[in-house]
Protein backbone atom coordinates (compact mmCIF):
# COMPACT_ATOMS: atom_id res chain seq x y z
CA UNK A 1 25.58 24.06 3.31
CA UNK A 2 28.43 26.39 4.43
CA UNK A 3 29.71 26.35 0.84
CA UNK A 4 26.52 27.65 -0.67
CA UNK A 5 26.91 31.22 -1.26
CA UNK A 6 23.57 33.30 -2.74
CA UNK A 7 23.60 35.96 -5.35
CA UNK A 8 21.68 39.45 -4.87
CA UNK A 9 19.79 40.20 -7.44
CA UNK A 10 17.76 43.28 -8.30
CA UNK A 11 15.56 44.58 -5.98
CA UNK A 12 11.74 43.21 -5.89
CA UNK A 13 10.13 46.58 -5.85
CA UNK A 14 11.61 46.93 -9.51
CA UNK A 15 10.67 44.14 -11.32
CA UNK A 16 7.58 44.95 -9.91
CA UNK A 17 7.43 48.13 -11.26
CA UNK A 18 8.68 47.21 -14.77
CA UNK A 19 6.05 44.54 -14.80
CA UNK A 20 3.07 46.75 -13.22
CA UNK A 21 1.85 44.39 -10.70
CA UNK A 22 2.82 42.93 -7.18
CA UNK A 23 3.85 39.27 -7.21
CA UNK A 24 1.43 36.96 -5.15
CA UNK A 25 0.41 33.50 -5.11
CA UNK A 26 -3.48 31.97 -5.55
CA UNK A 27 -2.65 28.38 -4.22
CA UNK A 28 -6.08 26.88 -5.47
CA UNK A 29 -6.60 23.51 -3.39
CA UNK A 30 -9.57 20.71 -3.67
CA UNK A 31 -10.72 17.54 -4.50
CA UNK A 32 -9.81 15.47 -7.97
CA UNK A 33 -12.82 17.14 -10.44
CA UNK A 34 -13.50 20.17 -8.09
CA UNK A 35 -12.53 23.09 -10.84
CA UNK A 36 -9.18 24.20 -9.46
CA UNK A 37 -7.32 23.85 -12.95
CA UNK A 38 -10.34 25.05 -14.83
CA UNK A 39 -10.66 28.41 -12.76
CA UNK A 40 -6.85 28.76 -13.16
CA UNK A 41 -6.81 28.55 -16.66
CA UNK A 42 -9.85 30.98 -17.10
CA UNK A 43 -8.44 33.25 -14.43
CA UNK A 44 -5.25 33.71 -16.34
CA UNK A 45 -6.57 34.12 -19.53
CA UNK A 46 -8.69 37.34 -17.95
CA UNK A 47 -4.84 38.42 -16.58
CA UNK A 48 -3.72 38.00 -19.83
CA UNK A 49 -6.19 40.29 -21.48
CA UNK A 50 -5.62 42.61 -18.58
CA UNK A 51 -1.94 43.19 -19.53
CA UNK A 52 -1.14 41.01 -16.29
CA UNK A 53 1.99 38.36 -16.50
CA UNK A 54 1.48 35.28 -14.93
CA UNK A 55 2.43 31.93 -14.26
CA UNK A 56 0.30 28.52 -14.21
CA UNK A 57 1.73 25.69 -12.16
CA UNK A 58 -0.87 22.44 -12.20
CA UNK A 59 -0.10 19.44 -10.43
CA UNK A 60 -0.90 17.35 -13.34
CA UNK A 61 1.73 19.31 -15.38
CA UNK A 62 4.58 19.48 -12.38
CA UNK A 63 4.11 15.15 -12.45
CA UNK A 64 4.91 15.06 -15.87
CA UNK A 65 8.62 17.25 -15.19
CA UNK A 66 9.99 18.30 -12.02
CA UNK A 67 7.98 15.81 -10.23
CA UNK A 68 7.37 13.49 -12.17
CA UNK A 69 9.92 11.09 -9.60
CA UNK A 70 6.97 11.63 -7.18
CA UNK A 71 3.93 9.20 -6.12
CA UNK A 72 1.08 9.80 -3.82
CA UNK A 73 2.29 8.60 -0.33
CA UNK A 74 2.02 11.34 1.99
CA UNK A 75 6.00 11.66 1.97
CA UNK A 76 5.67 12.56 -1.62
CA UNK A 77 2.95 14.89 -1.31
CA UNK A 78 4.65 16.78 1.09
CA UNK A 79 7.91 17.00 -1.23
CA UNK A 80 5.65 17.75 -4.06
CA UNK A 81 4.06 20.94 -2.53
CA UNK A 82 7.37 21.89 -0.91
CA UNK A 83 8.79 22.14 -4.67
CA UNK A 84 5.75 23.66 -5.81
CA UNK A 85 5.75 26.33 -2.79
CA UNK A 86 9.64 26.84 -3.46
CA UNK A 87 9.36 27.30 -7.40
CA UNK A 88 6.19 29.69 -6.86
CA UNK A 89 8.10 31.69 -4.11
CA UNK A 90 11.01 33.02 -7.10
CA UNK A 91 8.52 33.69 -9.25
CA UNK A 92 6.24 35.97 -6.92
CA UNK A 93 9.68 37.14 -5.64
CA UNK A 94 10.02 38.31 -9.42
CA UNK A 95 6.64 40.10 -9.74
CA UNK A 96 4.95 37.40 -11.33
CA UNK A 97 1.27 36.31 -10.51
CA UNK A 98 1.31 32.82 -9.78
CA UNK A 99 -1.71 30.69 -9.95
CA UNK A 100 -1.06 26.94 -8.23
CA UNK A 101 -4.13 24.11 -9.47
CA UNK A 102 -2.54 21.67 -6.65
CA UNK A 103 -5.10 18.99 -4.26
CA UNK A 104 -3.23 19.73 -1.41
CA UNK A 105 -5.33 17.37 0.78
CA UNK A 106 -4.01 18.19 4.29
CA UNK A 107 -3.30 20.83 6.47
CA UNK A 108 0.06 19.97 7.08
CA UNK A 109 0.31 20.69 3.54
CA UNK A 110 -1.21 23.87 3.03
CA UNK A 111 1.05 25.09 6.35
CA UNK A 112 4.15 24.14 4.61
CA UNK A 113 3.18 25.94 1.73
CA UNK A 114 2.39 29.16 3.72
CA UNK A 115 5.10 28.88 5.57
CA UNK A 116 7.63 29.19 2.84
CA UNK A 117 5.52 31.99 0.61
CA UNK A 118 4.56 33.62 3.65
CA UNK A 119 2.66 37.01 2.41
CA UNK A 120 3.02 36.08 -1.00
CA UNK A 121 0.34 33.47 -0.26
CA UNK A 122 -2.94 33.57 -0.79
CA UNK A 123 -5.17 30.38 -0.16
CA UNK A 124 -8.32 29.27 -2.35
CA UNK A 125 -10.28 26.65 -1.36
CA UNK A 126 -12.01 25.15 -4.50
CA UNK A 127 -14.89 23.46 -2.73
CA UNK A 128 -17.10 20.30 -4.08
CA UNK A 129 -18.54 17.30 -2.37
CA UNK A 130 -16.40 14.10 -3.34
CA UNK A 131 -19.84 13.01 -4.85
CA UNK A 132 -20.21 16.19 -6.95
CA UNK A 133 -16.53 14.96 -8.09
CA UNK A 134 -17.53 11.78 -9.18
CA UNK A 135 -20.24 12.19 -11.02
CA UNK A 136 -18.43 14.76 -13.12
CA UNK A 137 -15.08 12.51 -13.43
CA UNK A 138 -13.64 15.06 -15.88
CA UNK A 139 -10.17 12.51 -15.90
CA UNK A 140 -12.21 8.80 -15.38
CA UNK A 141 -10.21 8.95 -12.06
CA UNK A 142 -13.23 8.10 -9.80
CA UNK A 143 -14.18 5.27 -12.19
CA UNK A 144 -10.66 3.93 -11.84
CA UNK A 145 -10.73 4.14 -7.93
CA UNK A 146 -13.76 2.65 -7.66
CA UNK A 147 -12.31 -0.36 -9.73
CA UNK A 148 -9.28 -0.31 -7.10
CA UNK A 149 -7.00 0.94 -10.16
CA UNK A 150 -5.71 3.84 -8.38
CA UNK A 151 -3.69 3.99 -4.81
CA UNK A 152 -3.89 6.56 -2.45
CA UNK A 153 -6.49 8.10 -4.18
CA UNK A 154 -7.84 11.87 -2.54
CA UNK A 155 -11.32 11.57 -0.57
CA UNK A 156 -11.29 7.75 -1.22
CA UNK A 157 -8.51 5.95 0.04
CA UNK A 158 -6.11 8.63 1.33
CA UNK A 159 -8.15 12.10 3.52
CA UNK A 160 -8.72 15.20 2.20
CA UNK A 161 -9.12 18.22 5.09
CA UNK A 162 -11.13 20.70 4.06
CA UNK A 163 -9.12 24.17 4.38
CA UNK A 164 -10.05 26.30 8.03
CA UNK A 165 -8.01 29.20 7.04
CA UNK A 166 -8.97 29.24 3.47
CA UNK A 167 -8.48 33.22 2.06
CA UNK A 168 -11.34 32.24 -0.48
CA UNK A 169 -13.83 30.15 -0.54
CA UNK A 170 -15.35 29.23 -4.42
CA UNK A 171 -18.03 26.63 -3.85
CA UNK A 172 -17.99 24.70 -7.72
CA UNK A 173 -21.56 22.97 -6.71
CA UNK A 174 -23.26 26.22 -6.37
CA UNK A 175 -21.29 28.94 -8.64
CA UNK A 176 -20.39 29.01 -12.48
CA UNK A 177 -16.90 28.71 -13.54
CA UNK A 178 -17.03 32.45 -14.57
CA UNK A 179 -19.17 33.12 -11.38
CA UNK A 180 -15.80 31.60 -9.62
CA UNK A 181 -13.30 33.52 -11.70
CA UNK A 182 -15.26 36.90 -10.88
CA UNK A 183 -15.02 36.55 -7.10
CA UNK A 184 -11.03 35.81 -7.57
CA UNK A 185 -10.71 38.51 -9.58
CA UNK A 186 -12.52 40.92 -6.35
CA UNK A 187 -10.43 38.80 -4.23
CA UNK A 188 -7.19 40.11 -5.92
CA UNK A 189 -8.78 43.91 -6.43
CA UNK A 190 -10.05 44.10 -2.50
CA UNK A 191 -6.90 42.08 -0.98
CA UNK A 192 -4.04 43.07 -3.71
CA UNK A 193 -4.92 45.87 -5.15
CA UNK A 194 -3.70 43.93 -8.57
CA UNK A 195 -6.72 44.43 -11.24
């Protein structure tokens, strides 16, 4: 890669300023049906109304574009979340708040991902019981693995390991979804100092 030559660009600290807000990434991880995506999406609406900029990346919505060459075998996972981690990492570099709604099943995973956004990382463990999962089946993805219909399917056919170094913990089975956006929201004021 000796022919690859970076540009500088302007400094961090300014876009920053100009946008009022340190860039960080909420890398929201769980089971199929937990309520990573719908946290996300309520979380960023509150931003929004705060006068916060941010940026959504979902799983689902990466599959359909920049991954959308990308199946479920744990070499694909791995590229998927490296992607992900690498996409999230200019944005936060930029000042923006990122929020990422991937499964992340595995530790090996969520290291890669930490490893490239290093401080800029921020991990939130969207907790449910696989059961909890299937019995709301907010896609009909349980139904379908239960039918065999889809491979490598998370907590079924292919492991999911819960977080140990989560940042956050939002247990769906016990709290509301606005009960789960309220303790990310004191996550960000205690940890970032960003609302």
């Amino acid at each position: 890669m000796s022919n690859i030559h970076p540009h500088a660009t302007l400094p961090r600290h300014d876009k920053e300023t100009l946008l009022g807000q340190r860039g960080v990434v909420l890398w929201f991880c769980g089971l199929s049906g937990s309520g990573k995506s719908t946290i996300a999406a309520g979380l960023e609406r509150v931003l929004h109304q705060q006068g916060r900029f941010t940026v959504r990346l979902d799983g689902d919505n990466l599959r359909t574009g920049l991954n959308s060459n990308l199946g479920f075998s744990d070499e694909d996972r791995l590229e998927n979340i490296r992607r992900t981690a690498e996409m999230a990492k200019v944005l936060a570099s930029n000042g923006v708040i990122v929020l990422c709604s991937l499964i992340t099943p595995k530790g090996i995973h969520r290291d890669l991902a930490r490893g490239i956004l290093d401080g800029d990382f921020a991990e939130i463990f969207i907790k449910a019981s696989y059961q909890a999962c299937e019995a709301r089946d907010v896609k009909g993805l349980y139904a379908k693995a239960a039918k065999g219909e889809v491979a490598h399917f998370t907590g079924r056919d292919s492991s999911f390991e819960e977080p140990q170094q989560a940042d956050l913990v939002i247990d769906t089975e016990k709290l509301s979804v606005e009960d789960g956006i309220f303790e990310v929201l004191e996550f960000l004021r205690a940890k970032h100092g960003l609302v």
